[in-house]
Protein backbone atom coordinates (compact mmCIF):
# COMPACT_ATOMS: atom_id res chain seq x y z
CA UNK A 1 -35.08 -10.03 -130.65
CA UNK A 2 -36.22 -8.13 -127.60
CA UNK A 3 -35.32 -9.32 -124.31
CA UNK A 4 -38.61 -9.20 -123.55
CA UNK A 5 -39.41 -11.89 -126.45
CA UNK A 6 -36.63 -14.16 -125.57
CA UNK A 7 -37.70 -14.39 -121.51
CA UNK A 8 -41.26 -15.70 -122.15
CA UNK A 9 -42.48 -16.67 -118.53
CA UNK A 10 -40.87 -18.34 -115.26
CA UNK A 11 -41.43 -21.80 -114.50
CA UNK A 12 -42.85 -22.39 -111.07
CA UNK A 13 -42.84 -25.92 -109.64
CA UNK A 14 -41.58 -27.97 -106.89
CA UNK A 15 -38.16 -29.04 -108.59
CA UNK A 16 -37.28 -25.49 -109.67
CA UNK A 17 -37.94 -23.51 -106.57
CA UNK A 18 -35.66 -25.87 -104.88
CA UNK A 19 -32.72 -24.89 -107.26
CA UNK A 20 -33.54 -21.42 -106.60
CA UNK A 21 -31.18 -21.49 -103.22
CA UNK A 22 -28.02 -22.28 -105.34
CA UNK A 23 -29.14 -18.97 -107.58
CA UNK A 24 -30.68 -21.66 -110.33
CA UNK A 25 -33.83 -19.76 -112.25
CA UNK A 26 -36.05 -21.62 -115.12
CA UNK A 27 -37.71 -20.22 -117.53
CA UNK A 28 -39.73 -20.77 -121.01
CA UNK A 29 -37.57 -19.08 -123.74
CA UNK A 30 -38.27 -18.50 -127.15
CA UNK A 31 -37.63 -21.58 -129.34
CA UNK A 32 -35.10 -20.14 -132.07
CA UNK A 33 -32.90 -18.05 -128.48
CA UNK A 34 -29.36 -19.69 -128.02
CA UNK A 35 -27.82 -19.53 -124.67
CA UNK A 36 -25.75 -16.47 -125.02
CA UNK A 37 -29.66 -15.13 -126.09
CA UNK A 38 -30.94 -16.07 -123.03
CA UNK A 39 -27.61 -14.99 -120.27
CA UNK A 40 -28.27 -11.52 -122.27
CA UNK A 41 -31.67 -11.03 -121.97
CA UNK A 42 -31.32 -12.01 -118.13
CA UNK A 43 -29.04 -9.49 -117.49
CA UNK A 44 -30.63 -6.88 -119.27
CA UNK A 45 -34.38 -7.29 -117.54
CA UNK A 46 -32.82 -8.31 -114.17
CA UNK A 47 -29.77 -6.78 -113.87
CA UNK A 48 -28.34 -9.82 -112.83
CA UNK A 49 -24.60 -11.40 -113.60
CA UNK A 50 -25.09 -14.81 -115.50
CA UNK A 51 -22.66 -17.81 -115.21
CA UNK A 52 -24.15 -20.03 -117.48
CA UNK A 53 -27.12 -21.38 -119.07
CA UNK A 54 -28.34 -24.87 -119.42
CA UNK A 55 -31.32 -25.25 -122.52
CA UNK A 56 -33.16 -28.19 -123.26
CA UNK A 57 -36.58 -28.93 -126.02
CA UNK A 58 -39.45 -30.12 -124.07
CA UNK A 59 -41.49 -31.73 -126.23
CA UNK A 60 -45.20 -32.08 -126.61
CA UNK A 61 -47.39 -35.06 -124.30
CA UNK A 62 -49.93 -37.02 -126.25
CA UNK A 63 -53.20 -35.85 -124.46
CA UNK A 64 -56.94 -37.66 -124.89
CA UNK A 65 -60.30 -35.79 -123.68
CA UNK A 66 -63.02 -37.80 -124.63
CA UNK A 67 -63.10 -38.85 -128.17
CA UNK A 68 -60.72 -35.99 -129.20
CA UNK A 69 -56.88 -36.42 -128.65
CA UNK A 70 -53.48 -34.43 -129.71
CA UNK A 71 -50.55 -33.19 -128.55
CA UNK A 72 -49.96 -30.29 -126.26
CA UNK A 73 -47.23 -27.44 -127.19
CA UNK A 74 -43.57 -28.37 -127.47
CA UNK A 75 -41.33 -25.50 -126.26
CA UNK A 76 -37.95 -24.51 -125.16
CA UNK A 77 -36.59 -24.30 -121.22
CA UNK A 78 -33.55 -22.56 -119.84
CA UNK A 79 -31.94 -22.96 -116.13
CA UNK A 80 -29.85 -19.91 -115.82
CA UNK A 81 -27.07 -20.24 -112.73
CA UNK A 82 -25.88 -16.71 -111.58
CA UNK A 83 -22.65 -15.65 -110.03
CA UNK A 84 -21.95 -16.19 -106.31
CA UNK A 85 -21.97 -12.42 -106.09
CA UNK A 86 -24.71 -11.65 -108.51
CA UNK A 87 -27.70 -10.92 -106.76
CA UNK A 88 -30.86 -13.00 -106.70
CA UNK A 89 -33.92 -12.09 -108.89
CA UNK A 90 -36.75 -10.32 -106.54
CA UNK A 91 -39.60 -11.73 -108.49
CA UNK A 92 -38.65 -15.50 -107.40
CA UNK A 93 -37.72 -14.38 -103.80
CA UNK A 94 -41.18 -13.66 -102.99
CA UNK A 95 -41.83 -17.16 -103.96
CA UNK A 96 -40.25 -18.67 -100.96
């Protein structure tokens, strides 16, 4: 796989912008990339150093609209932690 495919998009909320000042970045990855997937493609698209990588399934919320009702998506999140001297990913720093 591409790094391309295995980076699908960032996550933006409240929860992980805050981790973002102890270098912590989140982001949907592909469901079938393992963590060594993930600290690679990072590297490669940022040209950052990764430390580690924490994964975890998020899975699908039971959703109603009207008389219609279903699950939405289940996918596949990754908090990458840089090194102390890595530097910081420019898309998230224009963020804060």
């Amino acid at each position: 796989m591409a790094a391309q495919d295995i980076i699908i998009r960032p996550i933006i909320t409240e929860k992980s912008m805050a981790g973002i000042g102890s270098k912590k970045y989140t982001f949907e990855v592909a469901q079938a990339a393992t963590k060594i997937d993930v600290a690679k493609a990072c590297e490669e698209l940022f040209g950052v150093k990764v430390a580690k990588v924490n994964t975890l399934h998020v899975r699908g919320h039971f959703r109603r609209q009207g008389k219609s009702q279903g699950y939405t998506r289940s996918w596949k999140k990754a908090v990458v932690t840089l090194k102390p001297d890595s530097k910081s990913i420019e898309f998230f720093d224009s963020m804060m």
